[in-house]
PDB file of N, CA and C in Angstrom:
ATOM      1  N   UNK A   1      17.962 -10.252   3.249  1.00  0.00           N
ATOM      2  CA  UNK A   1      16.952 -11.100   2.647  1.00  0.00           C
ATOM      3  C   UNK A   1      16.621 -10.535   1.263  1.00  0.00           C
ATOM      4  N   UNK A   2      16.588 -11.857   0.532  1.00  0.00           N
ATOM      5  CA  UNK A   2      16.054 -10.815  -1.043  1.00  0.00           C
ATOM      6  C   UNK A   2      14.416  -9.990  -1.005  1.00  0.00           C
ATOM      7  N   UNK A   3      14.661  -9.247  -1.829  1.00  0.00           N
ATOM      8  CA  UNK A   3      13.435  -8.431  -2.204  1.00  0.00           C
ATOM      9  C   UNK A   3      12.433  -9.719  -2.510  1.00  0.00           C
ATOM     10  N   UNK A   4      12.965 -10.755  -3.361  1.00  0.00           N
ATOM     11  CA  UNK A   4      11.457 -11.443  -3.826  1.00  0.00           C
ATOM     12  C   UNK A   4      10.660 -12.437  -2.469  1.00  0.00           C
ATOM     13  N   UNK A   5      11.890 -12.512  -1.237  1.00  0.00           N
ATOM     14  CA  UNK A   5      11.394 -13.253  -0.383  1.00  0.00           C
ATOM     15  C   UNK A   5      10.859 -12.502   0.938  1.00  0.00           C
ATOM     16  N   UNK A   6       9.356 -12.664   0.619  1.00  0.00           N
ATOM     17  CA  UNK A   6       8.392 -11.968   1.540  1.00  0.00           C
ATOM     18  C   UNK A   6       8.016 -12.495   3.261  1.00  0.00           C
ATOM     19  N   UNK A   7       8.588 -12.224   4.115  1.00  0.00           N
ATOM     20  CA  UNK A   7       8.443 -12.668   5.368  1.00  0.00           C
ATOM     21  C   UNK A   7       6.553 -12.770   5.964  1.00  0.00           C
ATOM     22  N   UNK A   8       6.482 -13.091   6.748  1.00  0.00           N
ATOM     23  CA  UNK A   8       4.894 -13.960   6.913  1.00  0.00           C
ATOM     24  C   UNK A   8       4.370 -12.075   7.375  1.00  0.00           C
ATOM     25  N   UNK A   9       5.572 -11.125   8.601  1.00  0.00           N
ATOM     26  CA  UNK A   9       5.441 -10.385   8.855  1.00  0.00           C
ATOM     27  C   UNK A   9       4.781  -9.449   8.172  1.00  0.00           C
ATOM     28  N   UNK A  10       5.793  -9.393   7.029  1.00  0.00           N
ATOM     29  CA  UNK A  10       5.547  -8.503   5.808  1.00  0.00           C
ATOM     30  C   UNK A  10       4.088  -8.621   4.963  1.00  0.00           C
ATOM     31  N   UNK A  11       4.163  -9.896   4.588  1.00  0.00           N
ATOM     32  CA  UNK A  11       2.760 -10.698   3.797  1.00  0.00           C
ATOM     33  C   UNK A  11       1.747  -9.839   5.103  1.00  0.00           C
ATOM     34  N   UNK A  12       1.304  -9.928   5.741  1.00  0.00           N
ATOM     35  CA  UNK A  12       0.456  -9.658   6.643  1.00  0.00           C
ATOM     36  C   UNK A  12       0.089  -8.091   6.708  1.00  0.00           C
ATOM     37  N   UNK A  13       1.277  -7.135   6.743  1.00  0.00           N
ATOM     38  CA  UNK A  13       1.221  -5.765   6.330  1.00  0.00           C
ATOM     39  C   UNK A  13       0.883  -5.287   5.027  1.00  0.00           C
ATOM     40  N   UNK A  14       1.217  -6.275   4.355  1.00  0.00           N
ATOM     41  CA  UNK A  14       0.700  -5.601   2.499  1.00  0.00           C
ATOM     42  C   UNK A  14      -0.794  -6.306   2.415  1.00  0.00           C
ATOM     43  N   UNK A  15      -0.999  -7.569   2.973  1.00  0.00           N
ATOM     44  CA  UNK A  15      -2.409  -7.963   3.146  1.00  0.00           C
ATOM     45  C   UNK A  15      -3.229  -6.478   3.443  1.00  0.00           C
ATOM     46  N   UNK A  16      -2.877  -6.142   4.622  1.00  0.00           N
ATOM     47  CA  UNK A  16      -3.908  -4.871   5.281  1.00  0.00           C
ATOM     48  C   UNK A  16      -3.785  -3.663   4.872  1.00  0.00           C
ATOM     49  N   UNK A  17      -3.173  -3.348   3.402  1.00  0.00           N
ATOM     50  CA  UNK A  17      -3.242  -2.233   2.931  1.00  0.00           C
ATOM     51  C   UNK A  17      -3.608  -2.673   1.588  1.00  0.00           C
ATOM     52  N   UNK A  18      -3.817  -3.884   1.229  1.00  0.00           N
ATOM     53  CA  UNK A  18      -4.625  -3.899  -0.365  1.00  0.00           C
ATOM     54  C   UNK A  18      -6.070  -4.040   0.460  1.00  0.00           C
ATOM     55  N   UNK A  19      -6.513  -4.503   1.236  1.00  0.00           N
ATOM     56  CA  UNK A  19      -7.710  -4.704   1.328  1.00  0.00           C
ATOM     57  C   UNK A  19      -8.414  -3.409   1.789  1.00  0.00           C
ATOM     58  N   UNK A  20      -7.169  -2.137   2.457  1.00  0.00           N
ATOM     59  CA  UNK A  20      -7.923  -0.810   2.386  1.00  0.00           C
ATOM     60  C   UNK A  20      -7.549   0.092   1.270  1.00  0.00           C
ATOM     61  N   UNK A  21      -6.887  -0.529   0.206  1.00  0.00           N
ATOM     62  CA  UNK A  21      -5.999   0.722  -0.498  1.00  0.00           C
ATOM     63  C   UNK A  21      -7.255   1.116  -1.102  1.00  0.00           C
ATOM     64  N   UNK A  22      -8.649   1.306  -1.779  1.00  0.00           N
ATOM     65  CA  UNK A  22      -9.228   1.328  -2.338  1.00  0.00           C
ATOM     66  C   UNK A  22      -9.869   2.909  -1.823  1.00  0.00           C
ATOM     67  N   UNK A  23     -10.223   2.474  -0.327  1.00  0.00           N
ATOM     68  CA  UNK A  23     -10.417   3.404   0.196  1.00  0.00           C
ATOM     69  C   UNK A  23      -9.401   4.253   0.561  1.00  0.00           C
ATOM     70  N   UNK A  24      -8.485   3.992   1.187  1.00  0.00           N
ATOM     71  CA  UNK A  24      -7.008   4.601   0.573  1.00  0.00           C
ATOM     72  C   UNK A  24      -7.006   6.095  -0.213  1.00  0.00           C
ATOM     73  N   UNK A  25      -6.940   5.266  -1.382  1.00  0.00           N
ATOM     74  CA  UNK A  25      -6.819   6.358  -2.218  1.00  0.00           C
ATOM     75  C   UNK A  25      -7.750   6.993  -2.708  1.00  0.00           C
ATOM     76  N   UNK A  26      -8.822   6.856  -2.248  1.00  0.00           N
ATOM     77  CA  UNK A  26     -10.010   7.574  -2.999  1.00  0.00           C
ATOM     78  C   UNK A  26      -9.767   8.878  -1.737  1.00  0.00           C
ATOM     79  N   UNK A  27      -9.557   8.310  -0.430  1.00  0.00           N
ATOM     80  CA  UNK A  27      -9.458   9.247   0.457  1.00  0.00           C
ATOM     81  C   UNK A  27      -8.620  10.386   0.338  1.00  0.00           C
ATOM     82  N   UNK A  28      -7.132  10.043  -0.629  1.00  0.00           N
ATOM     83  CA  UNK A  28      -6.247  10.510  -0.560  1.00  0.00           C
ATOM     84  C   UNK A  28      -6.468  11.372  -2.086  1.00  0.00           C
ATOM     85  N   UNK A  29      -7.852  11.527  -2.509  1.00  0.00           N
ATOM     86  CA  UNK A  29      -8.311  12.538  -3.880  1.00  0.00           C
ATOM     87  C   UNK A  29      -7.274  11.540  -5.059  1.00  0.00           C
ATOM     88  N   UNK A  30      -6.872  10.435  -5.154  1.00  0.00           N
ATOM     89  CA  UNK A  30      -6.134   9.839  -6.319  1.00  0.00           C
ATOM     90  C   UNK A  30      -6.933   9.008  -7.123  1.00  0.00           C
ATOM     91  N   UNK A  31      -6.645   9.169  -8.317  1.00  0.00           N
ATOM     92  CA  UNK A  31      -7.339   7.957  -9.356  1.00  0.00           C
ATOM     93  C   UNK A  31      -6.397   7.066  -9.481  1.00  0.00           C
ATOM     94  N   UNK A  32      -6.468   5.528  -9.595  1.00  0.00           N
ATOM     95  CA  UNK A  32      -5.548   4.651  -9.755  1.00  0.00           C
ATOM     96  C   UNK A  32      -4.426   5.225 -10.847  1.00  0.00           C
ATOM     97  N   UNK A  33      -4.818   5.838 -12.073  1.00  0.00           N
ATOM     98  CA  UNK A  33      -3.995   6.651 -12.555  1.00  0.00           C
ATOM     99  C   UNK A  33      -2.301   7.604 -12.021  1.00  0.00           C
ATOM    100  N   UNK A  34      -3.654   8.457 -11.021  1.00  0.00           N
ATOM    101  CA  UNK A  34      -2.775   8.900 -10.294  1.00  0.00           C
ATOM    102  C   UNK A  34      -1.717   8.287  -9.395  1.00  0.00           C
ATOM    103  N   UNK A  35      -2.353   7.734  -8.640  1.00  0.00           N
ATOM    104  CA  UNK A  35      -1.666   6.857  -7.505  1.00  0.00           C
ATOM    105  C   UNK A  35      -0.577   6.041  -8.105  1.00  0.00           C
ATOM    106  N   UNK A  36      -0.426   5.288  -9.455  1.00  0.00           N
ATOM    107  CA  UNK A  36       0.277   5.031  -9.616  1.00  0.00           C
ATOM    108  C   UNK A  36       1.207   5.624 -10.344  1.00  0.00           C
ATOM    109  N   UNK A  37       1.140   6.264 -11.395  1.00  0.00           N
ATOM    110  CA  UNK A  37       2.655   7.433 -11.335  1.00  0.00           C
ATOM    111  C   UNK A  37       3.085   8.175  -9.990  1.00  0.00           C
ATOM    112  N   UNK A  38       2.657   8.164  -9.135  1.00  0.00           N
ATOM    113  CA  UNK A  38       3.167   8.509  -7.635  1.00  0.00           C
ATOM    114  C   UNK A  38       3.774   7.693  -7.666  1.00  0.00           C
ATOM    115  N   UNK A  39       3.613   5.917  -7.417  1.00  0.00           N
ATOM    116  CA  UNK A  39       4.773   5.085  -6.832  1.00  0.00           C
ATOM    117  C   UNK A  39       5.433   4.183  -7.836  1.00  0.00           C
ATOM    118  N   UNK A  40       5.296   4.844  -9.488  1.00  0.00           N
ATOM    119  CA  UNK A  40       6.079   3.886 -10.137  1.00  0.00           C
ATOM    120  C   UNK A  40       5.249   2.987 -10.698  1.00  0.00           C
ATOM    121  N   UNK A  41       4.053   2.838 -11.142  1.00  0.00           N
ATOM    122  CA  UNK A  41       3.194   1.665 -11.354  1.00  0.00           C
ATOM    123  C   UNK A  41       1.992   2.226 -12.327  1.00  0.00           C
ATOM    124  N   UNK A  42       1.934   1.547 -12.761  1.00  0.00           N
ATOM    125  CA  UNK A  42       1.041   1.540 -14.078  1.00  0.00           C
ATOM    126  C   UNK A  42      -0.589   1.513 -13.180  1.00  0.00           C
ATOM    127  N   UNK A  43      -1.389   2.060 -14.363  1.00  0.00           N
ATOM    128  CA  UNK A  43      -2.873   2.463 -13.697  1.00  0.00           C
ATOM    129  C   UNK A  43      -3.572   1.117 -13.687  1.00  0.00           C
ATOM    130  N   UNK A  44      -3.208  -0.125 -14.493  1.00  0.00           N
ATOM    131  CA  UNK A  44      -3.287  -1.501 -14.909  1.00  0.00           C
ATOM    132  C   UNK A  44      -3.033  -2.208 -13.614  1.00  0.00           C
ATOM    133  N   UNK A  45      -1.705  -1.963 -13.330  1.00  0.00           N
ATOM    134  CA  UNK A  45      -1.110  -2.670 -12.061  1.00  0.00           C
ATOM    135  C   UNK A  45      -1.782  -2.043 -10.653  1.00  0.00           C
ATOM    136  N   UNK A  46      -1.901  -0.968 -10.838  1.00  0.00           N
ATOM    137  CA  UNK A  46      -2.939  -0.823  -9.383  1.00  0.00           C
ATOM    138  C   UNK A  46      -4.201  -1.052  -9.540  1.00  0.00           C
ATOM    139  N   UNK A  47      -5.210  -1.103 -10.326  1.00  0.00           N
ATOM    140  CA  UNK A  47      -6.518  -1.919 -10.700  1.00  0.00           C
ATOM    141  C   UNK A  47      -5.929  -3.417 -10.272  1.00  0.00           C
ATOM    142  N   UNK A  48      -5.280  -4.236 -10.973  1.00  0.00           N
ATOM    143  CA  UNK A  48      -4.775  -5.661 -10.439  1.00  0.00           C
ATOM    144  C   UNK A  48      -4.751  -5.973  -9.206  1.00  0.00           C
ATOM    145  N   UNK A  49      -3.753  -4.830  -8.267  1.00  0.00           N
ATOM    146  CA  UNK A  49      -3.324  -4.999  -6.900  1.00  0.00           C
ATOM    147  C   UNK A  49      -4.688  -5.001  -6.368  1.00  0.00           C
ATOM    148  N   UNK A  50      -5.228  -4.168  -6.496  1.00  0.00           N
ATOM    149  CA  UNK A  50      -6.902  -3.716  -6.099  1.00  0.00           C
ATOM    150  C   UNK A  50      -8.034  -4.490  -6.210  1.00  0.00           C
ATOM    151  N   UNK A  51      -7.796  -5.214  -7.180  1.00  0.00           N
ATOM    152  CA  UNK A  51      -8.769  -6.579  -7.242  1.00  0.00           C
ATOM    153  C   UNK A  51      -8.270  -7.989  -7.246  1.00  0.00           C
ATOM    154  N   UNK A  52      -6.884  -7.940  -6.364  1.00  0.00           N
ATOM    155  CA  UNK A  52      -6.188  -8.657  -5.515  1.00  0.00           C
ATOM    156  C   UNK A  52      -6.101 -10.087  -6.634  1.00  0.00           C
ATOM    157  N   UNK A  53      -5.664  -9.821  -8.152  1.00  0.00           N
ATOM    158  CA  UNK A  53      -5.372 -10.602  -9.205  1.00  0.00           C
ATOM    159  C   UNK A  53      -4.032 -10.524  -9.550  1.00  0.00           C
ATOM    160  N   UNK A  54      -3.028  -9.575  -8.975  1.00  0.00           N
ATOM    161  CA  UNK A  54      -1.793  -9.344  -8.945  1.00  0.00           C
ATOM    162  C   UNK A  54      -0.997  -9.240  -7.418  1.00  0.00           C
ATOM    163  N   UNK A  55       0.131 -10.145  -6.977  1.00  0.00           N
ATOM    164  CA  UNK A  55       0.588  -9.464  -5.236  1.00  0.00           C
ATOM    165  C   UNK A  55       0.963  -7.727  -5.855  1.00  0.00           C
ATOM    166  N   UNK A  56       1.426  -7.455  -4.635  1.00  0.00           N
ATOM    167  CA  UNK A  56       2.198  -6.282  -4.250  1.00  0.00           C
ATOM    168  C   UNK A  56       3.156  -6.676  -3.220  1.00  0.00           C
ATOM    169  N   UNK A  57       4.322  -6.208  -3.952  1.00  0.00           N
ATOM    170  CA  UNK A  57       5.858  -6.254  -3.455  1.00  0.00           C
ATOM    171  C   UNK A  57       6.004  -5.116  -2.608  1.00  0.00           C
ATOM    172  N   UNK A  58       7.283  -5.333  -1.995  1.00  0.00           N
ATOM    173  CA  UNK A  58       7.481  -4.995  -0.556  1.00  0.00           C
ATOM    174  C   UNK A  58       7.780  -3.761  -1.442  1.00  0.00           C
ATOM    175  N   UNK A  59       8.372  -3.151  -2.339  1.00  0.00           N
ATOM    176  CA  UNK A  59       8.930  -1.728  -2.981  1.00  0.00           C
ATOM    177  C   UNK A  59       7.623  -1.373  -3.280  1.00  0.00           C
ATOM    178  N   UNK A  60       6.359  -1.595  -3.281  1.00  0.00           N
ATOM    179  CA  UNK A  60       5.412  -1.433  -3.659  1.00  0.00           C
ATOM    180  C   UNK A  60       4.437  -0.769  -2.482  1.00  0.00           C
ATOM    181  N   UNK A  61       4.938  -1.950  -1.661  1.00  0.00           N
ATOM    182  CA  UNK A  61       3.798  -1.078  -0.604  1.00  0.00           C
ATOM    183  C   UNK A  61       4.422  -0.212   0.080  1.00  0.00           C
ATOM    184  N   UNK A  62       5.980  -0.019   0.078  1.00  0.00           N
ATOM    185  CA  UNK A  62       6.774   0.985   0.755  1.00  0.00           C
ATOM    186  C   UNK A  62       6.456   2.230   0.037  1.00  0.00           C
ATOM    187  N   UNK A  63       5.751   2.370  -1.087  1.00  0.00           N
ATOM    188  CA  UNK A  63       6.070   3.569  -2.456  1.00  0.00           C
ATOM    189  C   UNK A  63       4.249   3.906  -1.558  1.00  0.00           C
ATOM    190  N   UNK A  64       3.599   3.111  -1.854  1.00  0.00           N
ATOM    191  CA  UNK A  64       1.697   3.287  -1.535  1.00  0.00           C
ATOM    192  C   UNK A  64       1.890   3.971  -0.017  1.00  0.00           C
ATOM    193  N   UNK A  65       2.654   3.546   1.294  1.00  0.00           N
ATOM    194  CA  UNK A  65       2.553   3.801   2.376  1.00  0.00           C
ATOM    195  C   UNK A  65       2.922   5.169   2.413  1.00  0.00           C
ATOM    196  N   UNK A  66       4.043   5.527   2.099  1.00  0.00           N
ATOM    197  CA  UNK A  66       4.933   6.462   1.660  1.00  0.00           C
ATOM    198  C   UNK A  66       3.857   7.654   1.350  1.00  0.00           C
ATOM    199  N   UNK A  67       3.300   7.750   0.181  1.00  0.00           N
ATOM    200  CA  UNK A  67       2.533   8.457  -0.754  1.00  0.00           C
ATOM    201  C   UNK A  67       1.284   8.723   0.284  1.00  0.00           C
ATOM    202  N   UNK A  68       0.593   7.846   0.490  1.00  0.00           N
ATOM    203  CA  UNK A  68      -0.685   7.743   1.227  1.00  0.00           C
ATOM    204  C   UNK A  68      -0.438   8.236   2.739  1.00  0.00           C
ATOM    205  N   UNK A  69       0.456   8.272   3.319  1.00  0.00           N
ATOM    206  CA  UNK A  69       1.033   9.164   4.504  1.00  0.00           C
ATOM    207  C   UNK A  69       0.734  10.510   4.127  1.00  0.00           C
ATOM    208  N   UNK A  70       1.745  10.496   3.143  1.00  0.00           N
ATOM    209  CA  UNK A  70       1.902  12.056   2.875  1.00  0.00           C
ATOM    210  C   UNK A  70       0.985  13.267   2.528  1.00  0.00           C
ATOM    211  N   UNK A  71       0.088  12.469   2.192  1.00  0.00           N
ATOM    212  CA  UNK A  71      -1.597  13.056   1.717  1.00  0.00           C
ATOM    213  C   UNK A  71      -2.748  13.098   2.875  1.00  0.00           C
ATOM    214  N   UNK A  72      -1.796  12.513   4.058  1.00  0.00           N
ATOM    215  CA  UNK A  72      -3.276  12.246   5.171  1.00  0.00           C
ATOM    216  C   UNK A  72      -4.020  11.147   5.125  1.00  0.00           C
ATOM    217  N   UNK A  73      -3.996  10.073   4.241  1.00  0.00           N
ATOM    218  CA  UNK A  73      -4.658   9.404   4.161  1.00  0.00           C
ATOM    219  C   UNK A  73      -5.444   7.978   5.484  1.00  0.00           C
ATOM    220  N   UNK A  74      -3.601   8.132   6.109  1.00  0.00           N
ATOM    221  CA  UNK A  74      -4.235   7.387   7.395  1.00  0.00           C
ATOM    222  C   UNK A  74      -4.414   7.986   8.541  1.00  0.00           C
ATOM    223  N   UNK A  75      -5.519   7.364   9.246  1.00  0.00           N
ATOM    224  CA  UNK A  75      -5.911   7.961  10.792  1.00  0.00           C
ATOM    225  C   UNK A  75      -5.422   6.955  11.523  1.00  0.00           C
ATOM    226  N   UNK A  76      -5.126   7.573  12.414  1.00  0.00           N
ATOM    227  CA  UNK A  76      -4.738   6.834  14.206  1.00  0.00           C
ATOM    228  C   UNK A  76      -6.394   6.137  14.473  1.00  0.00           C
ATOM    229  N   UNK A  77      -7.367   6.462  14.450  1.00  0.00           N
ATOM    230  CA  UNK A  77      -8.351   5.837  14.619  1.00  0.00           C
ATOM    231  C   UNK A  77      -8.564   4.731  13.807  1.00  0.00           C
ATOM    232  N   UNK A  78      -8.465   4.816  12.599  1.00  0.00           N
ATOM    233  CA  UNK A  78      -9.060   3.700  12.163  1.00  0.00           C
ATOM    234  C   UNK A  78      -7.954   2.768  11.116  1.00  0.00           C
ATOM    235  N   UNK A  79      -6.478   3.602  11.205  1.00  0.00           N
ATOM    236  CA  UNK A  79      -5.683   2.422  10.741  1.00  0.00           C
ATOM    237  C   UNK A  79      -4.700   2.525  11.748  1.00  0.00           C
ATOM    238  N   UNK A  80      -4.554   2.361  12.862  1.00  0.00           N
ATOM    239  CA  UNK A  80      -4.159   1.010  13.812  1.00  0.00           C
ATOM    240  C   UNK A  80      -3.226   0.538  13.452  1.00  0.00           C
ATOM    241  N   UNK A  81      -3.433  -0.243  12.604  1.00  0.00           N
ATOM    242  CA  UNK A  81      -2.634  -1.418  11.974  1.00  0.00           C
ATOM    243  C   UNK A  81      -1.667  -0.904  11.065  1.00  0.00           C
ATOM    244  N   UNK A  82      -1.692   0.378  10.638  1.00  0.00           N
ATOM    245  CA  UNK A  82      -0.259   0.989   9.818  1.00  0.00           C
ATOM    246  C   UNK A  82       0.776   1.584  10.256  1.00  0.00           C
ATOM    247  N   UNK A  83      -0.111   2.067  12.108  1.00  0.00           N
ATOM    248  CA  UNK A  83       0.636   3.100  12.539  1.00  0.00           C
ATOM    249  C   UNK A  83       1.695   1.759  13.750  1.00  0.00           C
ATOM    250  N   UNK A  84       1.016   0.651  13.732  1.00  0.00           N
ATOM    251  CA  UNK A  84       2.166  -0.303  14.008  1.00  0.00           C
ATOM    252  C   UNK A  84       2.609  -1.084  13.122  1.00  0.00           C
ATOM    253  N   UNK A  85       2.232  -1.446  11.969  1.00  0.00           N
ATOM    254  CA  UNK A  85       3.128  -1.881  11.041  1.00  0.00           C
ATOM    255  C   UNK A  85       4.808  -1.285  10.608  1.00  0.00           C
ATOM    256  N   UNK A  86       4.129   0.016  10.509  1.00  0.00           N
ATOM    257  CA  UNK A  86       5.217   0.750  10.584  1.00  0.00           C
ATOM    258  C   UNK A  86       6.600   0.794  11.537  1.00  0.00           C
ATOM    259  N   UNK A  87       6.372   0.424  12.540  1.00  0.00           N
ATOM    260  CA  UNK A  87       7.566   0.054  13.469  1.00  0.00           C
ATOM    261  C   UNK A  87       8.451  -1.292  13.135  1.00  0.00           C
ATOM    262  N   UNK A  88       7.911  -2.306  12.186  1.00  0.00           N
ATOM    263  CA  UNK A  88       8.399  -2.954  12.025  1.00  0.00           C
ATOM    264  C   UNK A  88       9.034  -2.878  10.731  1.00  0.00           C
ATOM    265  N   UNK A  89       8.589  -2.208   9.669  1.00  0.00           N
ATOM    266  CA  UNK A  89       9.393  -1.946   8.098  1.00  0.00           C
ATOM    267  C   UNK A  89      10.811  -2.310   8.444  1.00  0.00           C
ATOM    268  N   UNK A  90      11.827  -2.123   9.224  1.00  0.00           N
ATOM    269  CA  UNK A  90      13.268  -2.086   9.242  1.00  0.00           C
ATOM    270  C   UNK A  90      14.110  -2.909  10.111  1.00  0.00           C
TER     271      UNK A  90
END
């Protein structure tokens, strides 16, 4: 499937990580700055994603999930929803 064509699956998983990335990354000690030279993205483009005036692509939220793992950022308690999203990425 191409990269630009987003499955309902997918749409639904990047839904539930812009609407926490905020907290996200504040959790994860990053300034949008930061966070985005981590995954390739301008400090512009994650303000956008963040005030949900720009999507986020599937290389996008694979780079945010990725990053935000790696820092601790998600809990088994209260994101649920990443630690099964995740079974489906592939």
């Amino acid at each position: 499937m191409p990269e630009f064509v987003i499955s309902s699956d997918r749409e639904s998983m990047i839904a539930e990580l812009v609407a926490r990335l905020p907290f996200l990354r504040k959790k994860a000690k990053l300034s949008q700055r930061q966070f985005g030279e981590n995954i390739g993205k301008s400090r512009q483009k994650i303000s956008d994603i963040e005030r949900k005036t720009a999507p986020m692509g599937w290389d996008t939220y694979l780079a945010a999930c990725t990053v935000l793992e790696m820092l601790g950022a998600f809990s088994e308690s209260e994101d649920a929803w990443y630690f099964e999203a995740k079974k489906k990425w592939f």
